[in-house]
Protein backbone atom coordinates (compact mmCIF):
# COMPACT_ATOMS: atom_id res chain seq x y z
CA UNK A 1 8.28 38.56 70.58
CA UNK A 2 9.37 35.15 70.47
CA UNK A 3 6.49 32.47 70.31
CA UNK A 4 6.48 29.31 70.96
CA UNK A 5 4.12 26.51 70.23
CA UNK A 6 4.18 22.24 72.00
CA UNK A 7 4.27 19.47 69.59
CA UNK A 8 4.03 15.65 70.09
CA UNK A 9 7.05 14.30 68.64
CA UNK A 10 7.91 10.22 67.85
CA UNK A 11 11.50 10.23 69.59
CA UNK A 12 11.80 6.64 68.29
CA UNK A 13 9.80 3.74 67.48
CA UNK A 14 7.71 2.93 70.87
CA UNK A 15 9.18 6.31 72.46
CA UNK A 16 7.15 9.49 72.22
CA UNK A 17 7.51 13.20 73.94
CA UNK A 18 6.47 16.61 73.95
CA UNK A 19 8.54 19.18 72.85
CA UNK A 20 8.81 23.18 72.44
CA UNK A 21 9.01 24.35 68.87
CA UNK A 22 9.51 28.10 67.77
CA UNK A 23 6.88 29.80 65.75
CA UNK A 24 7.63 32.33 62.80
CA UNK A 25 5.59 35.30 62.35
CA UNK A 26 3.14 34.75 60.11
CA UNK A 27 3.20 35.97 56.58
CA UNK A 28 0.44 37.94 54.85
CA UNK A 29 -0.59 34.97 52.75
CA UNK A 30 -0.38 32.85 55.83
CA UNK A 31 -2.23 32.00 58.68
CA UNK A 32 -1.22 31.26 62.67
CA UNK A 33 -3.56 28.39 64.22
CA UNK A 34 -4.59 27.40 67.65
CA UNK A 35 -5.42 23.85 67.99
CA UNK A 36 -9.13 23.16 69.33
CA UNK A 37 -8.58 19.34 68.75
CA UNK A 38 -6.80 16.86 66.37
CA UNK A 39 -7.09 13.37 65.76
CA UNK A 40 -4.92 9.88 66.38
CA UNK A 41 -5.52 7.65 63.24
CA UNK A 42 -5.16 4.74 64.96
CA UNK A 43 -3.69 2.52 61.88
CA UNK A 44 -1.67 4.65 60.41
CA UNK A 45 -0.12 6.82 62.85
CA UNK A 46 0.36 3.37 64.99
CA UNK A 47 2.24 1.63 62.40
CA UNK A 48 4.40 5.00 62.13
CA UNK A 49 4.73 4.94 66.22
CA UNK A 50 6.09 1.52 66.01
CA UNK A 51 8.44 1.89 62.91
CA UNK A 52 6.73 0.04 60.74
CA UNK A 53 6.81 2.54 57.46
CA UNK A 54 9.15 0.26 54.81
CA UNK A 55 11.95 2.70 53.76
CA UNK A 56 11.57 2.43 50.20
CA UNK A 57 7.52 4.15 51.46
CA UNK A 58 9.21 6.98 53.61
CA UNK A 59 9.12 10.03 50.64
CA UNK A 60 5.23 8.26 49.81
CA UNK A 61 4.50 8.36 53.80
CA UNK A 62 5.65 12.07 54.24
CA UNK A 63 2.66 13.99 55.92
CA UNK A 64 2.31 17.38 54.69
CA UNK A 65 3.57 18.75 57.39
CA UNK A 66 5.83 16.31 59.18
CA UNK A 67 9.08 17.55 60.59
CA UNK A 68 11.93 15.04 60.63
CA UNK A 69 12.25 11.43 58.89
CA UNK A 70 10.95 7.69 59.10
CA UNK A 71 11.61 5.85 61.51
CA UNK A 72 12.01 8.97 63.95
CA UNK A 73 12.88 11.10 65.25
CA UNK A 74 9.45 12.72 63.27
CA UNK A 75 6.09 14.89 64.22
CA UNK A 76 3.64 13.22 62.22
CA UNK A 77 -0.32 13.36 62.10
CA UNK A 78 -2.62 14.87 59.86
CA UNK A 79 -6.06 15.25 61.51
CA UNK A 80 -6.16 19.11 63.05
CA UNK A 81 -8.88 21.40 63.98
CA UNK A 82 -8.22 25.00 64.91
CA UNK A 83 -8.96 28.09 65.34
CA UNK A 84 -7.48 30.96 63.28
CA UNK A 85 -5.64 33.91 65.60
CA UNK A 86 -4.17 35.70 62.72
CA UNK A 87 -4.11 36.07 58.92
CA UNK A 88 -6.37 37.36 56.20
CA UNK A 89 -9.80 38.85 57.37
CA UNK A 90 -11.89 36.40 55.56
CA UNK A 91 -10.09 33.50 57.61
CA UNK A 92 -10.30 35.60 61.47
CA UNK A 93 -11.70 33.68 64.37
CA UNK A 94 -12.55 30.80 61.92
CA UNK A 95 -12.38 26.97 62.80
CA UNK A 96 -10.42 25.29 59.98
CA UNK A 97 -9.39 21.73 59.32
CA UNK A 98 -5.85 21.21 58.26
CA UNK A 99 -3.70 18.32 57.78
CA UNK A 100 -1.24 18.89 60.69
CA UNK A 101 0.06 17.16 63.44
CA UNK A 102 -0.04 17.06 67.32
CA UNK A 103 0.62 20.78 67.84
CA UNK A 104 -0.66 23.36 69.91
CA UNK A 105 -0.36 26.09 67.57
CA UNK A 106 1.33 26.00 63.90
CA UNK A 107 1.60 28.49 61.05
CA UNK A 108 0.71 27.78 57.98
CA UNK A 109 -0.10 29.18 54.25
CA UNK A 110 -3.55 30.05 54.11
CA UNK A 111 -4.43 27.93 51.79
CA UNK A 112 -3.71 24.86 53.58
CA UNK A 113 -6.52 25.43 55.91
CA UNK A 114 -10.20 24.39 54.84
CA UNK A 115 -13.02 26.28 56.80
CA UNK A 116 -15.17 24.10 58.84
CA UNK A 117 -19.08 24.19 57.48
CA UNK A 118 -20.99 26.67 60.34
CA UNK A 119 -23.14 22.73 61.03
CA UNK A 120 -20.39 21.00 61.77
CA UNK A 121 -19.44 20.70 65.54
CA UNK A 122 -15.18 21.43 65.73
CA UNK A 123 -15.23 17.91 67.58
CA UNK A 124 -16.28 15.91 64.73
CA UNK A 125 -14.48 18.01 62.11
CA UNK A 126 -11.25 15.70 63.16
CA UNK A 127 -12.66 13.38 60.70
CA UNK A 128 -12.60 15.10 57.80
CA UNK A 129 -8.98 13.67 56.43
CA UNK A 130 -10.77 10.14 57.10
CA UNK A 131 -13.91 10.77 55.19
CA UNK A 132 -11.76 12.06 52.29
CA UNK A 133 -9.94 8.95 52.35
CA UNK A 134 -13.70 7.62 52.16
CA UNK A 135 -14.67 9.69 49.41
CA UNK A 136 -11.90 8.90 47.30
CA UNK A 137 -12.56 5.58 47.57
CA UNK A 138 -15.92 5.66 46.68
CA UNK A 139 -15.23 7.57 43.45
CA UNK A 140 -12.67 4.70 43.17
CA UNK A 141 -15.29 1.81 43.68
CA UNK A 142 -17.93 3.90 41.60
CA UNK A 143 -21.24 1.94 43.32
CA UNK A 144 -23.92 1.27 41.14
CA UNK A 145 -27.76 1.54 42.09
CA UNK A 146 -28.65 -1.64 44.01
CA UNK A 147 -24.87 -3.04 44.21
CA UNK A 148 -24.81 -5.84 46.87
CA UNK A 149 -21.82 -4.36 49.42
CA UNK A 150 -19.50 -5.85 52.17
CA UNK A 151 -17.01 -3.57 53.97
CA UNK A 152 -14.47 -5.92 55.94
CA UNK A 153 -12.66 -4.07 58.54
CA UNK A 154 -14.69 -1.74 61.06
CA UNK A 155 -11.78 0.35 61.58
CA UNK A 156 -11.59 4.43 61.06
CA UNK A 157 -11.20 4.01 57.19
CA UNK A 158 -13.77 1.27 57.47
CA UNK A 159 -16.69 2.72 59.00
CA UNK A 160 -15.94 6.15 57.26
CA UNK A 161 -16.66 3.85 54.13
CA UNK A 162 -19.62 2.11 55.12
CA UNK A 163 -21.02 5.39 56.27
CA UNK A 164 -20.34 7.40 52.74
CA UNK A 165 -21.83 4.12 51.28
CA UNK A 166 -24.75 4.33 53.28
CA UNK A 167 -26.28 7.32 51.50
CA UNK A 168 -26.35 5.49 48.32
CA UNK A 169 -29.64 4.61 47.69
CA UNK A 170 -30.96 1.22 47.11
CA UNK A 171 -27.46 -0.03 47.99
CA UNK A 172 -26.45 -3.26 50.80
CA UNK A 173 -23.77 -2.15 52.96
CA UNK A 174 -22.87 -4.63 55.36
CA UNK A 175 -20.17 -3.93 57.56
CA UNK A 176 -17.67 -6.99 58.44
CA UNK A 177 -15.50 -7.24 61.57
CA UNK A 178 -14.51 -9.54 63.79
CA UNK A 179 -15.11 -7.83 67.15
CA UNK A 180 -18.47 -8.01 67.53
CA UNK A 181 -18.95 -5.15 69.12
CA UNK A 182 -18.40 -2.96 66.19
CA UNK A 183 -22.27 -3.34 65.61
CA UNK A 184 -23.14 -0.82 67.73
CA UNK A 185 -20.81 1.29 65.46
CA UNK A 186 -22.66 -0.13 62.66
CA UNK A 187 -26.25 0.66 63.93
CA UNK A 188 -25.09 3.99 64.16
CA UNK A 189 -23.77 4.64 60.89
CA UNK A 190 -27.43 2.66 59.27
CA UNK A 191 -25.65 -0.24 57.79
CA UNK A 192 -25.74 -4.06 58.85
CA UNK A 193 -23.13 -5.76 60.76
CA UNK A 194 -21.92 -8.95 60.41
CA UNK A 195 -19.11 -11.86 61.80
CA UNK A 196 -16.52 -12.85 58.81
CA UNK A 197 -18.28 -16.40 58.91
CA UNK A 198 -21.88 -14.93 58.82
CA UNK A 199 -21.31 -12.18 56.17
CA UNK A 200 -23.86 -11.76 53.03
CA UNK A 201 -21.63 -13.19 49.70
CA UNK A 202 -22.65 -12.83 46.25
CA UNK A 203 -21.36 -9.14 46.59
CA UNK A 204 -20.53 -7.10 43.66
CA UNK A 205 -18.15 -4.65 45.53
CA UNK A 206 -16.09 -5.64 48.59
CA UNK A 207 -13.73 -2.65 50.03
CA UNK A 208 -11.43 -4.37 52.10
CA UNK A 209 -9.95 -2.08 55.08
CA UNK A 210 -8.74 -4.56 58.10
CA UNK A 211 -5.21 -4.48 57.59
CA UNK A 212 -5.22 -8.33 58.05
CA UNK A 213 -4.57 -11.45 55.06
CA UNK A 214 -7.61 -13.14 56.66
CA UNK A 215 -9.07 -10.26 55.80
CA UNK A 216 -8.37 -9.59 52.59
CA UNK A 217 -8.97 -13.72 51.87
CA UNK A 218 -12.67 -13.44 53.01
CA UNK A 219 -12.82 -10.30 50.71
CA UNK A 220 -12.24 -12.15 47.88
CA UNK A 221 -14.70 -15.04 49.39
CA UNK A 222 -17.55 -12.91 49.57
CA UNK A 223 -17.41 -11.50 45.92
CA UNK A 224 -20.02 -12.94 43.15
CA UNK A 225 -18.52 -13.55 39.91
CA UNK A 226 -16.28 -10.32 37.96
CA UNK A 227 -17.15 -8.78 41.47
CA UNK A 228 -14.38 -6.22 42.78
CA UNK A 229 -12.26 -6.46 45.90
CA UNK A 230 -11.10 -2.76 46.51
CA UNK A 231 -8.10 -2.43 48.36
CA UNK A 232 -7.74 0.23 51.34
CA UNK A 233 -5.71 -1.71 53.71
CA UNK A 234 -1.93 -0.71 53.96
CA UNK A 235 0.42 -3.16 55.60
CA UNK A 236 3.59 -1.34 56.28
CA UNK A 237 6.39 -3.43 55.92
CA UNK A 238 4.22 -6.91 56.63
CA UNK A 239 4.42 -8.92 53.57
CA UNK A 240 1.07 -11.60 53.19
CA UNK A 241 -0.10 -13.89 50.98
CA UNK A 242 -3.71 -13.92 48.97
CA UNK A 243 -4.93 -17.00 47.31
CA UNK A 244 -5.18 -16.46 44.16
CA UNK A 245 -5.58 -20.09 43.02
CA UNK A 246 -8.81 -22.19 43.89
CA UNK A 247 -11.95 -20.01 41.49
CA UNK A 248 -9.91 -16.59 41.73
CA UNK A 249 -9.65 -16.94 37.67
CA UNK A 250 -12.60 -18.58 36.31
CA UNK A 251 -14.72 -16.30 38.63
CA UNK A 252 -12.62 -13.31 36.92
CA UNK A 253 -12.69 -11.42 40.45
CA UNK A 254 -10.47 -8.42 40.71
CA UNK A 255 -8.41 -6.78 43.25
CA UNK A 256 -7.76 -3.26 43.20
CA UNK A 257 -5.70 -0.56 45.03
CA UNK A 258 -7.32 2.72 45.99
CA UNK A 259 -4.72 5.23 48.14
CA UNK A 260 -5.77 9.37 49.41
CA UNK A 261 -2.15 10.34 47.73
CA UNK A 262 -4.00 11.24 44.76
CA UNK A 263 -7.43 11.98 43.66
CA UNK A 264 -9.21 9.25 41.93
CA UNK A 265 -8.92 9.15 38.20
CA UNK A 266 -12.54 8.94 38.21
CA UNK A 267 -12.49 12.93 39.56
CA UNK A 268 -9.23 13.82 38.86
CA UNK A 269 -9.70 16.19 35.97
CA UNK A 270 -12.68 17.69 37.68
CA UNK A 271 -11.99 17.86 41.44
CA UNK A 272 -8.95 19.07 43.21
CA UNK A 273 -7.54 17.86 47.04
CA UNK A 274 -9.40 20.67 48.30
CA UNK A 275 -12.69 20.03 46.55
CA UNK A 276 -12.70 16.63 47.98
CA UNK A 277 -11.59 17.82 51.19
CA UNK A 278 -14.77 20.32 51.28
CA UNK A 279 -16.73 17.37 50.62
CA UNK A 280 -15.81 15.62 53.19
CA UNK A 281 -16.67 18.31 55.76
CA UNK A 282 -20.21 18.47 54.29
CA UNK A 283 -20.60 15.31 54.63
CA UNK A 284 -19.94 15.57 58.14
CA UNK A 285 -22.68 17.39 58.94
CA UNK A 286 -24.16 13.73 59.24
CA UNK A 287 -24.05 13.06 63.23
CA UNK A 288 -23.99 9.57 62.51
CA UNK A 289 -20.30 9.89 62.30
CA UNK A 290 -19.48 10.77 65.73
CA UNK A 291 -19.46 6.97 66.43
CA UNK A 292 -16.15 7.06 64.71
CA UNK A 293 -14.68 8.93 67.81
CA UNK A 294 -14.24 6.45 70.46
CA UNK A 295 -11.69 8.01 72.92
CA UNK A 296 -10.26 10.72 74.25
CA UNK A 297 -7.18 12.51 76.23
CA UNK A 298 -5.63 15.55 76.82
CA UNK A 299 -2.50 16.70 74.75
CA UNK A 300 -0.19 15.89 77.87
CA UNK A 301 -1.18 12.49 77.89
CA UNK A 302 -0.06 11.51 74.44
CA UNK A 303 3.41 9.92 75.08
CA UNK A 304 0.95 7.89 77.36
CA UNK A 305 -1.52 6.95 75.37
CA UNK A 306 -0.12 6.50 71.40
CA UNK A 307 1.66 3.31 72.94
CA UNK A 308 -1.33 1.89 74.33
CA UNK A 309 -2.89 2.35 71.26
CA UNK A 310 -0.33 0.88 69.17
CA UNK A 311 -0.46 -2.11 71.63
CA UNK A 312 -4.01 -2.61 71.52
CA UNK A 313 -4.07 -2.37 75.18
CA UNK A 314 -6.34 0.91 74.52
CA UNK A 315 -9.19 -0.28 71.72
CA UNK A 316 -9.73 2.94 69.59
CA UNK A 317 -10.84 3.81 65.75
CA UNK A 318 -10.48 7.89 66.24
CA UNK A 319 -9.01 8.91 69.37
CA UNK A 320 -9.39 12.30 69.94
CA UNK A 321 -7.16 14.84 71.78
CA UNK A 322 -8.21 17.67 73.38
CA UNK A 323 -6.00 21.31 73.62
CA UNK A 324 -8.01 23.30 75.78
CA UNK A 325 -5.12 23.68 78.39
CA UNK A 326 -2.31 22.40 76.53
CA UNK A 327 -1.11 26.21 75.81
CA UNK A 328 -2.18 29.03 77.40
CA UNK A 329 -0.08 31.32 76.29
């Protein structure tokens, strides 16, 4: 019997719509999935919703699973949480995270699903390709015992960040963003909030995840001397401008890139994608992080919402769609 599945597909920049996509049978090493939930990463799968992914970045922007090309028409997303139907015993009736997009049910090789820890609610789990963007950059920054610490940009990446940071001991984390009402995100999570203008300086680590050159400039303001600016933000095909004059040399500060494509070098010849992965579930065991989820909607109403989140009309850092009747089949 035939089967078929409904996917959220970008038609064309702006233009979104559901369509009906055939299953195959699943193989013995492979497993079929009904979606519980998934997740809008509201930076990155905006920028993609608007056609903003440079075309010399569409083979680096491929999602693991995305069907179709940049600028459309593509299924993208990476934030799924499921249930598995069918497949190997050890994997039956388990919820698994998997880095798929809008879809109500998908098959995949079994080992592209991680199980969900047994203390982590199927909700939250959404997170997990956020956190291990999080993680990575953490190994990345490497954090030393009582490092002074300013996160600037209280987005999804952001607060998954400050959150992972937040464990360290003896560590400062403040969290910087220009809506004040991020604190309440930031009380959550345990870490300080503060305005750009009224953020602690002298740090010795800023990660820098707005996405904006005022941003990024205030990064560089807050750092004491040799202090590090790590990088997160990804601007698509914007091109800004960083001053790099003024005390950038004598104060020898640094700016570096940190991107989830690969595992930091730190790890990389101990840890594999789905060690750090697993991590990142564990961590989420930490209910602190369900501040990160800050809307929700039913599959149907994605061509609805995605451009009200790309527009800003619809403030968001996870938004988080629900399946429940999206295929009852």
């Amino acid at each position: 019997m035939e089967r078929v599945a409904r996917a959220f597909w970008l038609r064309s920049p702006g233009h979104g719509e559901i369509r009906d996509v055939r299953l195959p049978a699943p193989a013995d090493d492979e497993v079929l999935v009904r979606t519980l939930c998934s997740g809008v990463s509201r930076g990155t799968e905006t920028l993609v919703f608007r056609g903003g992914v440079p075309e010399s970045q569409h083979a680096t922007m491929r999602a693991p699973f995305q069907d179709g090309d940049f600028p459309g028409p593509v299924k993208y997303g990476y934030l799924n949480v499921g249930v598995v139907e069918e497949g190997p015993r050890h994997l039956l009736g388990r919820t698994v995270f998997c880095l798929y997009p809008h879809q109500t049910r998908y098959v995949v090789p079994a080992s592209a699903v991680t199980p969900v820890p047994d203390n982590v609610p199927a909700p939250r789990a959404v997170l997990a390709g956020t956190v291990e963007t999080a993680v990575n950059a953490v190994w990345d920054a490497a954090p030393l015992l009582g490092d002074r610490i300013a996160v600037v940009g209280a987005g999804m990446v952001g607060c998954s960040v400050a959150a992972v940071l937040a464990q360290y001991p003896a560590v400062r984390v403040q969290l910087v963003d220009a809506e004040p009402r991020r604190a309440v995100i930031a009380k959550a999570l345990g870490v300080d909030f503060a305005l750009p203008g009224e953020a602690a300086g002298d740090c010795d680590l800023v990660v820098h995840a707005s996405a904006t050159e005022e941003g990024l400039a205030r990064s560089l303001e807050l750092l004491a001397p040799e202090g590090t600016v790590l990088e997160l933000s990804w601007y698509g095909d914007r091109r800004i401008s960083l001053p790099l004059g003024e005390a950038f040399h004598s104060r020898r500060l640094v700016v570096r890139s940190s991107q989830v494509g690969t595992v930091s070098p730190a790890r990389a010849s101990r840890r594999t994608f789905a060690d750090r992965l697993a991590l990142a579930l564990d961590l989420l065991a930490d209910p602190a992080f369900d501040a990160l989820v800050t809307g929700e909607c039913a599959f149907d109403e994605l061509p609805e919402v995605l451009p009200r989140l790309a527009s800003g009309d619809l403030p968001a850092l996870c938004h988080r769609v629900l399946y429940d009747a999206a295929d009852p089949a």
